[in-house]
Protein backbone atom coordinates (compact mmCIF):
# COMPACT_ATOMS: atom_id res chain seq x y z
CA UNK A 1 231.51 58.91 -123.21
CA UNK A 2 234.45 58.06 -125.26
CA UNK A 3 234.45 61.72 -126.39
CA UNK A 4 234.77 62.94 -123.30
CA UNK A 5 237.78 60.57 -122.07
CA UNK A 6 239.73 61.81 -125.53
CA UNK A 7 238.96 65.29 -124.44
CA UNK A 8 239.93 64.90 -120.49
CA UNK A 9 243.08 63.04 -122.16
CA UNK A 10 244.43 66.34 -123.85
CA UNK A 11 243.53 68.51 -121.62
CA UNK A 12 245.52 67.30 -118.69
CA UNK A 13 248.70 67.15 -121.28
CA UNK A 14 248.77 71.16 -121.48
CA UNK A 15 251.92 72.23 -120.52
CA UNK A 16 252.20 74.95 -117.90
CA UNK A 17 253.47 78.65 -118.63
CA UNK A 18 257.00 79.51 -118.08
CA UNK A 19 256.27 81.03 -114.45
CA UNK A 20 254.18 78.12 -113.74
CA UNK A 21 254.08 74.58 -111.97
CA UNK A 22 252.01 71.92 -112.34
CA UNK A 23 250.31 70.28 -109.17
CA UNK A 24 247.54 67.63 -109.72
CA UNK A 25 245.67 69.42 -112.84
CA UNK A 26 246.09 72.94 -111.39
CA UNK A 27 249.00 74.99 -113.15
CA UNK A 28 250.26 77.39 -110.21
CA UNK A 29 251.37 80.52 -110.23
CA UNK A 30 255.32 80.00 -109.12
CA UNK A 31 257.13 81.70 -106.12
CA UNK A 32 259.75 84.58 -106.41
CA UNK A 33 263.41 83.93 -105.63
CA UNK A 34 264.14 83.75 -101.63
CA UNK A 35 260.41 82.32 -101.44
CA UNK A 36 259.13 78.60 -101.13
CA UNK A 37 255.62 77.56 -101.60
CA UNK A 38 253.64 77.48 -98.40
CA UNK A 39 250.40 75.95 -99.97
CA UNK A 40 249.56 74.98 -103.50
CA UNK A 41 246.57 77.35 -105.55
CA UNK A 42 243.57 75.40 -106.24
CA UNK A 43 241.10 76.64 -108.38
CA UNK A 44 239.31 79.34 -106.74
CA UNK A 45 243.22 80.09 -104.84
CA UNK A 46 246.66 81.29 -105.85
CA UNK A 47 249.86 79.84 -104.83
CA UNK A 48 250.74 81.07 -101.10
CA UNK A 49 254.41 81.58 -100.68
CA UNK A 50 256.49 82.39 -97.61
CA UNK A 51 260.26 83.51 -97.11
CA UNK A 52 262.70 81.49 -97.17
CA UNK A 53 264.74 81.73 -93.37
CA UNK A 54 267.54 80.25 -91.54
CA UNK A 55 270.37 79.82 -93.73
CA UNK A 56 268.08 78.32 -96.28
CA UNK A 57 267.64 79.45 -99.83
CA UNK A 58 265.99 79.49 -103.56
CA UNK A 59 267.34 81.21 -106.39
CA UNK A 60 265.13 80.79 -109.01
CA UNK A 61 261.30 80.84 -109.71
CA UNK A 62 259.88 77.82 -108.19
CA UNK A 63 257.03 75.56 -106.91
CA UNK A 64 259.32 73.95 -103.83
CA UNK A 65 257.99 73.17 -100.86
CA UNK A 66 261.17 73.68 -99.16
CA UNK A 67 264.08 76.03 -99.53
CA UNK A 68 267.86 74.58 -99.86
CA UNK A 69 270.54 74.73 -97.33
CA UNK A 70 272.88 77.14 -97.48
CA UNK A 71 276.57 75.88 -98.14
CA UNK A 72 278.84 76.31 -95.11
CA UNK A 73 282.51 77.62 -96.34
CA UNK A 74 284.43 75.09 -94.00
CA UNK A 75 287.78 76.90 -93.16
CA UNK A 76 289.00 73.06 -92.62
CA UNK A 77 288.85 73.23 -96.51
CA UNK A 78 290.39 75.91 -96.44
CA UNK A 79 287.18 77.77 -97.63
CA UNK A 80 286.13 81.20 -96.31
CA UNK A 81 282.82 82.72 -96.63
CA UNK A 82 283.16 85.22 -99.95
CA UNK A 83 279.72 86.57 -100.23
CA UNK A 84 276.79 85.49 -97.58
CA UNK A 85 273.88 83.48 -98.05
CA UNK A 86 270.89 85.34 -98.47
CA UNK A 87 267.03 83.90 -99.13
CA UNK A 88 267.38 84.37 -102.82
CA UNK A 89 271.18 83.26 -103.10
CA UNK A 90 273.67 80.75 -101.79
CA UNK A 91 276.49 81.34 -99.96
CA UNK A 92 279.84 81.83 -101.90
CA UNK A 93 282.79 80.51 -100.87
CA UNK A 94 286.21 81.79 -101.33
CA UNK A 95 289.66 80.47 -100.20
CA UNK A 96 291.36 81.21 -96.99
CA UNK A 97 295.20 82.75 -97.09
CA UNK A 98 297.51 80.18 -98.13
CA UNK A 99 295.09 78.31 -100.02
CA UNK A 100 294.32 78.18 -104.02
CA UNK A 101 291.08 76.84 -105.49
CA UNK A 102 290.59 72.90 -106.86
CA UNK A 103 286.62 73.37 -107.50
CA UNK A 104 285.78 76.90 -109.20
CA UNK A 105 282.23 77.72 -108.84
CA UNK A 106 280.84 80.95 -111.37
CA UNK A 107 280.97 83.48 -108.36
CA UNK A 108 283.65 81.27 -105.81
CA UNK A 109 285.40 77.89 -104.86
CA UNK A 110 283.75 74.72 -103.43
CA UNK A 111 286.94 73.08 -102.48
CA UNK A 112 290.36 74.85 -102.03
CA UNK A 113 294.09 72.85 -101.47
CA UNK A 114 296.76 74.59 -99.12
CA UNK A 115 299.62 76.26 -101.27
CA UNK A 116 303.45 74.24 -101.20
CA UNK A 117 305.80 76.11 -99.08
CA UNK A 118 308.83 76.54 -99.03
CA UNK A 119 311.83 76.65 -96.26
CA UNK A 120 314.21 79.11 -96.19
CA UNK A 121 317.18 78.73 -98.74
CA UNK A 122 314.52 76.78 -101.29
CA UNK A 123 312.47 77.88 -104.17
CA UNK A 124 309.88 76.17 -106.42
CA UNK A 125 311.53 74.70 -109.05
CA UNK A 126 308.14 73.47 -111.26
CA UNK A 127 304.28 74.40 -110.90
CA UNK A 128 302.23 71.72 -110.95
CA UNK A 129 298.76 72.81 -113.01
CA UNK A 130 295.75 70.91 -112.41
CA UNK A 131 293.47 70.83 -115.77
């Protein structure tokens, strides 16, 4: 009996491949980008997946049972929408007319700061950079 426990003991430390989750002692077969997992395999059953819908997302290989919500570019932010959400990518936000980015994302901006202006007969006389 003791042999057994020592074997059940390494076998349910096996890692799972890279395109795989583990759930219980089943390693499952992951779902595509723009896909969430509708129901977990089991051993005589692969992974069911469905799309991902509403203004929801997933970007990467996964074994989620939900998809994220999609950011909303709020023009009281002065954000705009860049590039639209889709099931396998997030929106991307840029900034509206007037406005220059505080929060650079790889693609966009998450947060965005309305420009100085000036009146007429002034000019800047420094630039403030933010690191």
């Amino acid at each position: 009996m003791a042999q057994f426990e020592s074997l059940w003991t390494i076998s349910s430390c096996i890692a799972c491949g890279r395109a795989e989750y583990r759930i219980g002692d089943e390693c499952c077969p992951m779902c595509s980008p723009g896909n969430h997992v509708y129901k977990h395999c089991t051993e005589f059953t692969s992974t069911n997946c469905m799309p991902c819908v509403d203004a929801t997302f997933l970007d990467e290989p996964n074994g989620l049972i939900k998809c994220k919500v999609c950011t909303n570019c709020d023009p009281g932010l002065g954000l705009k929408v860049k590039q639209s959400c889709t099931p396998s990518s997030d929106t991307v936000c840029g900034t509206l007319e007037g406005f220059y980015c505080l929060d650079p994302t790889k693609d966009g901006c998450r947060a965005a700061q309305r420009h100085s202006s000036c009146k007429p007969g002034q000019y800047i006389s420094h630039t403030d950079v933010i690191p």
